[in-house]
Protein backbone atom coordinates (compact mmCIF):
# COMPACT_ATOMS: atom_id res chain seq x y z
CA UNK A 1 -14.06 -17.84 -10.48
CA UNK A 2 -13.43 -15.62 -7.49
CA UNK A 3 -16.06 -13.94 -7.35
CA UNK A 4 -18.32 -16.81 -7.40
CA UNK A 5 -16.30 -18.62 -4.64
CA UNK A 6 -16.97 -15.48 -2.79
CA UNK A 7 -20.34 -15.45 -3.49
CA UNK A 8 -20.30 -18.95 -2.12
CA UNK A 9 -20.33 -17.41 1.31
CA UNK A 10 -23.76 -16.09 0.82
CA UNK A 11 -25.81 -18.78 2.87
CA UNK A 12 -27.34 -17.52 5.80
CA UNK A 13 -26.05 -15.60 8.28
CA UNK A 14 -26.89 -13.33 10.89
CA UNK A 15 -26.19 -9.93 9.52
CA UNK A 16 -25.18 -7.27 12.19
CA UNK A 17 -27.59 -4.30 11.95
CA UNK A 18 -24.99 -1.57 12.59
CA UNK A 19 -26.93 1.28 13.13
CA UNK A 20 -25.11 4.59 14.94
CA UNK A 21 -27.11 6.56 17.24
CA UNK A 22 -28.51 8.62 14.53
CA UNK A 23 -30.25 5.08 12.91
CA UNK A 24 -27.61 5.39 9.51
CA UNK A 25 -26.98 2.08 8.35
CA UNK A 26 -23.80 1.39 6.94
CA UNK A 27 -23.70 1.07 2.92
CA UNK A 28 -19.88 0.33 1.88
CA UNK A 29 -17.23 -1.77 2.82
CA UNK A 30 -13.49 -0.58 2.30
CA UNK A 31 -10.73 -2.75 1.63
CA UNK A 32 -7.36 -1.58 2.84
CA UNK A 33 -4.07 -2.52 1.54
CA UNK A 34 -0.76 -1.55 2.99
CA UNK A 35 2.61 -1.00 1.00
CA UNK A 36 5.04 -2.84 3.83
CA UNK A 37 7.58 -0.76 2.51
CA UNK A 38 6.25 2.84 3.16
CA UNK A 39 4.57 1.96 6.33
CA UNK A 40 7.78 0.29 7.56
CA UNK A 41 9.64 3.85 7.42
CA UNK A 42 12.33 3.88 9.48
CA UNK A 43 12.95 0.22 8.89
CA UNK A 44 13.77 -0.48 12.86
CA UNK A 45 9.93 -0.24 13.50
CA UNK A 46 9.25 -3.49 11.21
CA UNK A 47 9.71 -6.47 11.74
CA UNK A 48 12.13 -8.69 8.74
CA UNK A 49 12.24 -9.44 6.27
CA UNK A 50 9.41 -6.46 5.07
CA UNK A 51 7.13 -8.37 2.48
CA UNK A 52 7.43 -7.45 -0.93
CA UNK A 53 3.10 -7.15 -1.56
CA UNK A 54 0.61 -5.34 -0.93
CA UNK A 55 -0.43 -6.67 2.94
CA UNK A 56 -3.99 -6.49 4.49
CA UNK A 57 -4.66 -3.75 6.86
CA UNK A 58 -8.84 -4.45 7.50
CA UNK A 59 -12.04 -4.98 5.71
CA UNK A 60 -14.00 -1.84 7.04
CA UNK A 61 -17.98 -0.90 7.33
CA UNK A 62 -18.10 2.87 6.20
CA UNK A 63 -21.02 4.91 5.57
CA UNK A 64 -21.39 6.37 2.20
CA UNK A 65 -20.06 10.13 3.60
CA UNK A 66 -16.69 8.09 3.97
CA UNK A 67 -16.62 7.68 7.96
CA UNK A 68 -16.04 4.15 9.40
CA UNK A 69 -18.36 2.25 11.36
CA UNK A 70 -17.68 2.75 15.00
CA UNK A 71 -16.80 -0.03 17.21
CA UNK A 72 -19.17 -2.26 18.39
CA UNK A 73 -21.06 -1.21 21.42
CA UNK A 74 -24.41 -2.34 23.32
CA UNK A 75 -25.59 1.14 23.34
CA UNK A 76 -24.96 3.08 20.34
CA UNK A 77 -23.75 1.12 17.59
CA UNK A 78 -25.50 -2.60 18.42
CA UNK A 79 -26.00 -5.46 16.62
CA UNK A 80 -29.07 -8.11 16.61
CA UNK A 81 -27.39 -10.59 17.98
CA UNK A 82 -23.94 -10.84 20.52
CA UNK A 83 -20.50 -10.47 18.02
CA UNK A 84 -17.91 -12.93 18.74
CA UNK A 85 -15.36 -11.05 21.23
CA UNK A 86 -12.11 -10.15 20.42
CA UNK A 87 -10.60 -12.34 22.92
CA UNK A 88 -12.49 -15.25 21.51
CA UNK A 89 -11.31 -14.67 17.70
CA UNK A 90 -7.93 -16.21 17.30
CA UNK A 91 -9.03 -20.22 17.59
CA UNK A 92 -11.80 -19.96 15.37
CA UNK A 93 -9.63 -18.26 12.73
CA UNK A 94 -7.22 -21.75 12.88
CA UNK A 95 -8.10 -23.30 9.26
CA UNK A 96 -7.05 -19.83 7.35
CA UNK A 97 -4.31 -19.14 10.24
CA UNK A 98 -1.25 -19.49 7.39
CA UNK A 99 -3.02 -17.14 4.77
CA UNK A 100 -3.29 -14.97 7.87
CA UNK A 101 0.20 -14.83 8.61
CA UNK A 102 1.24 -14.35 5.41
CA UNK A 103 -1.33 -11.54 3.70
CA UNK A 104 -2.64 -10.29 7.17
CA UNK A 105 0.65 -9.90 8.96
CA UNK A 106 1.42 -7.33 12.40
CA UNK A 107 4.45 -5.17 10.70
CA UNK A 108 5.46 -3.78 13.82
CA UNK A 109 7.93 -5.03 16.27
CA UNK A 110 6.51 -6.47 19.62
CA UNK A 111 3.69 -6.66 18.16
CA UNK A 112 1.65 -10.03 17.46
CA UNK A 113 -0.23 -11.08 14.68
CA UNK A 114 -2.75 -12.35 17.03
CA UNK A 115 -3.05 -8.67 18.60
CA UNK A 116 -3.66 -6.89 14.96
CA UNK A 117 -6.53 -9.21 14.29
CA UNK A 118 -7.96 -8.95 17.42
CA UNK A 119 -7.63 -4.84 16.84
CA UNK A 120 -9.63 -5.36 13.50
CA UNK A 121 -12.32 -7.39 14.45
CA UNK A 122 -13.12 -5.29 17.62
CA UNK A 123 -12.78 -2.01 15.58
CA UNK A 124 -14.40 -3.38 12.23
CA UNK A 125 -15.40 -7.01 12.34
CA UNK A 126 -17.70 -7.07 14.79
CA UNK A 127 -19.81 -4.67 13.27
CA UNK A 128 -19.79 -5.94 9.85
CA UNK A 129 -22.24 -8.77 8.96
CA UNK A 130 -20.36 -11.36 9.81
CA UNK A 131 -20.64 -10.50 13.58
CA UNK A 132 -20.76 -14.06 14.90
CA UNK A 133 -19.15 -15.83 11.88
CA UNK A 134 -15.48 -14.40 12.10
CA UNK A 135 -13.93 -17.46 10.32
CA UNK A 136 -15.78 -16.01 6.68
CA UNK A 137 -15.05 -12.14 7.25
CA UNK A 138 -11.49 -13.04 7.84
CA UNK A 139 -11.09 -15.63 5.03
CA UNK A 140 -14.07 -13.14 2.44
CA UNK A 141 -11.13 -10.32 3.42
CA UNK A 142 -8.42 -12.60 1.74
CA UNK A 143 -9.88 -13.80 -1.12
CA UNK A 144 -10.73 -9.99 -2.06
CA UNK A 145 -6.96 -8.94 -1.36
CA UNK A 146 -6.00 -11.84 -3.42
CA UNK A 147 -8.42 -10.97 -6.44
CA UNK A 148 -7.83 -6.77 -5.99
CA UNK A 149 -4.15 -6.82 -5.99
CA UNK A 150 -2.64 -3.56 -6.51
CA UNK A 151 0.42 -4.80 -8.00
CA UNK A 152 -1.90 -6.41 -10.74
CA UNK A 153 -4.26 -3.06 -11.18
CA UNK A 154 -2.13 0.28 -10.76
CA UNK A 155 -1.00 0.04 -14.25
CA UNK A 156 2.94 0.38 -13.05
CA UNK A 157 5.32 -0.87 -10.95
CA UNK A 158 7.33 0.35 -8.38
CA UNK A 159 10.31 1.93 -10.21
CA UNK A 160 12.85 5.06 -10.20
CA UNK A 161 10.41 6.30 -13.06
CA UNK A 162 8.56 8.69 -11.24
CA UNK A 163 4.08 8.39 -12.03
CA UNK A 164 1.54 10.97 -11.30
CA UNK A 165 -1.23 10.18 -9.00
CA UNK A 166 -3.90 10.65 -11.58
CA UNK A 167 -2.15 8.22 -13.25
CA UNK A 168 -2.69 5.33 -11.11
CA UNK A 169 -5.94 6.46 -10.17
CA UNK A 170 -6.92 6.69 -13.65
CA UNK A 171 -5.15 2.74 -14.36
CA UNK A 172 -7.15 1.11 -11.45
CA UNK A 173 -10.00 3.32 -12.82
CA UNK A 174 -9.26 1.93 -16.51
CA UNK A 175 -8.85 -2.22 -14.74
CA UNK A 176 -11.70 -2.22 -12.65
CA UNK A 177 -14.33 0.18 -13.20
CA UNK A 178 -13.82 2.29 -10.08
CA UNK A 179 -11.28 4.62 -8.17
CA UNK A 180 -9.87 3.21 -5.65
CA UNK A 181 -9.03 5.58 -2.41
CA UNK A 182 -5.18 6.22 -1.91
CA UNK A 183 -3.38 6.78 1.61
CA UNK A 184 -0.17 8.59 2.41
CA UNK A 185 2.11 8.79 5.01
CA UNK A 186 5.47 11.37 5.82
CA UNK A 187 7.67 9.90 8.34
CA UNK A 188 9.84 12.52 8.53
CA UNK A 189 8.05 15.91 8.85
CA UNK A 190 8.38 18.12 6.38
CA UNK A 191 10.36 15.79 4.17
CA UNK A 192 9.16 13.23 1.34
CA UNK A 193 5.36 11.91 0.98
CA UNK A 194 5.19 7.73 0.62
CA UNK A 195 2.26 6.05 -1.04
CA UNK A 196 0.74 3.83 2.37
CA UNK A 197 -2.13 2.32 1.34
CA UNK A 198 -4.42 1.55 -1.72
CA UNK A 199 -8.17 1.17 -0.42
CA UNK A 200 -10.95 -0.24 -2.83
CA UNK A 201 -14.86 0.08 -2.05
CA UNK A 202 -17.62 -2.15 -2.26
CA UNK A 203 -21.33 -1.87 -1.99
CA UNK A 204 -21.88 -3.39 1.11
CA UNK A 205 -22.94 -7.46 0.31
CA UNK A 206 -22.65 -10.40 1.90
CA UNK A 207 -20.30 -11.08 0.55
CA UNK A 208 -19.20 -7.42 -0.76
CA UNK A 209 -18.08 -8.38 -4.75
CA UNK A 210 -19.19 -5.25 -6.45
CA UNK A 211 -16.91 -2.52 -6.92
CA UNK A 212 -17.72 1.19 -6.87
CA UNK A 213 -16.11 4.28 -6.83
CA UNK A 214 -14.34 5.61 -3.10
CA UNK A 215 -16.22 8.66 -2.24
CA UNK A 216 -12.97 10.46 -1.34
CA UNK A 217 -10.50 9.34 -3.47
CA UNK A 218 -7.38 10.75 -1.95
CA UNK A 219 -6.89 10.61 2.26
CA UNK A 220 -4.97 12.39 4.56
CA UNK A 221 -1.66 14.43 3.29
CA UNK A 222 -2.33 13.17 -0.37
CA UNK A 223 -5.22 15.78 -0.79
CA UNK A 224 -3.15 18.69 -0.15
CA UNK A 225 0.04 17.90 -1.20
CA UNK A 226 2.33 17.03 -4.69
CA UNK A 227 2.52 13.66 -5.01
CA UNK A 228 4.38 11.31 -7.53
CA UNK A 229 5.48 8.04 -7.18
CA UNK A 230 9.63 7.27 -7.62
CA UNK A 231 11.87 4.30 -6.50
CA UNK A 232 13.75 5.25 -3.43
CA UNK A 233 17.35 5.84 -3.63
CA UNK A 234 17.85 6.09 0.12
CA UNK A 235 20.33 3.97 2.12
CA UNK A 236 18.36 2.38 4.55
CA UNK A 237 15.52 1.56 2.18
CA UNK A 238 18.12 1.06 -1.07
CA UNK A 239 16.66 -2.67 -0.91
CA UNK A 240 13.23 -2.20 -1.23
CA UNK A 241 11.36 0.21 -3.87
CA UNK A 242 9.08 2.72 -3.07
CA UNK A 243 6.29 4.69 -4.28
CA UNK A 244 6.50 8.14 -2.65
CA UNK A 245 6.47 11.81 -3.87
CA UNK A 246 3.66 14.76 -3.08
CA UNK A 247 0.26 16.15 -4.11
CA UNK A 248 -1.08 19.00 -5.25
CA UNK A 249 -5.12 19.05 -5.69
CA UNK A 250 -8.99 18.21 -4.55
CA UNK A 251 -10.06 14.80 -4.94
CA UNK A 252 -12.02 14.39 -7.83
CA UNK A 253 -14.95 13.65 -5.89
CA UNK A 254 -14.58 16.96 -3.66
CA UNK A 255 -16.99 19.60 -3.41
């Protein structure tokens, strides 16, 4: 039912072209989901209460070697036709603006929800193929967060029990079909590793619907160090859980 309410969307549109100075068009979008609870570590950065799900961080073009799109720009990364401009976004977002605040919300104190979106669609939207039709990437981006929720697809939940990487990899492998791409973050130098984000891929669509495998499957500190995933015990995070923990490995997909 999702998926054809997505595919709804598919009526004409002007599809931006985004083609880098090299003339590589862009093949996959990436779907980025942030754990509130990791990325909110130390607490006094977040705003309250910290949500409880999986929030949106972007809908991202990405070429197939796993680099994102670059930001729009007239010279060498331009579209057929003029994107909508950042400062232009917010009104024409009105009708989805409560789904927005709720799944797509700004984490960080002093920051605005209005700001974050603006950040995405300069850095992402505009250079997807919705470039003049924000209103549809922003509301496509929340009906795929709402059907690809990690909650419903990792396999576990976030407990003191502590779970292997593979594992969930392997689980949203065993739900959907694909491995997902898995984000990590350590606050505190030299101290624990926290699960950030869970990022699925899509062949790029209008809309994007059909899964497929993240070419790298692990980012950042979770490729090269041990990772499993626990419940924290801490103090000032004693009333939310937490995936976090280290890795030791190549991505599956490494060469």
């Amino acid at each position: 039912m999702v998926i054809q309410q997505l595919l709804a969307f598919s009526a004409v549109l002007v599809a931006c072209l985004a083609v880098s100075a090299q003339g590589t068009e862009f093949a996959i979008y990436k779907l980025s989901l942030t754990w509130p609870a990791s990325a909110c570590i130390p607490t006094k950065n977040c705003k309250t209460p910290i949500p409880k799900f999986f929030t949106i961080h972007g809908l991202w073009p990405t070429y197939k070697s796993d680099k994102p799109v670059p930001p729009y720009d007239a010279t060498t990364n331009k579209c057929n036709v003029n994107p909508v401009r950042p400062q232009d976004l917010v009104p024409k977002l009105a009708t989805i603006r409560p789904r927005l605040e709720t799944k797509w919300p700004n984490l960080r104190v002093g920051k605005t929800d209005d700001i974050f979106w603006e950040t995405e669609w300069a850095h992402h939207g505009m250079c997807s193929d919705y470039p003049q039709d924000p209103l549809t990437y922003f509301d496509v981006t929340l009906n795929l967060s709402n059907l690809y929720d990690p909650l419903r697809v990792l396999g576990v939940q976030p407990s003191n029990t502590p779970h292997p990487i593979e594992t969930l990899l392997e689980n949203v492998y065993k739900n959907l079909g694909a491995y997902p791409q898995i984000s990590c973050n350590m606050p505190v130098k030299g101290k624990q590793l926290y699960l950030k984000e869970i990022r699925f891929c899509f062949k790029r669509a209008r809309p994007p619907f059909e899964l497929r495998n993240c070419t790298v499957d692990m980012d950042d500190m979770c490729s090269i160090l041990e990772f499993r995933c626990l419940c924290s015990s801490s103090r000032v995070l004693s009333s939310s859980k937490q995936w976090y923990g280290r890795w030791s490995g190549k991505s599956r997909f490494s060469k």
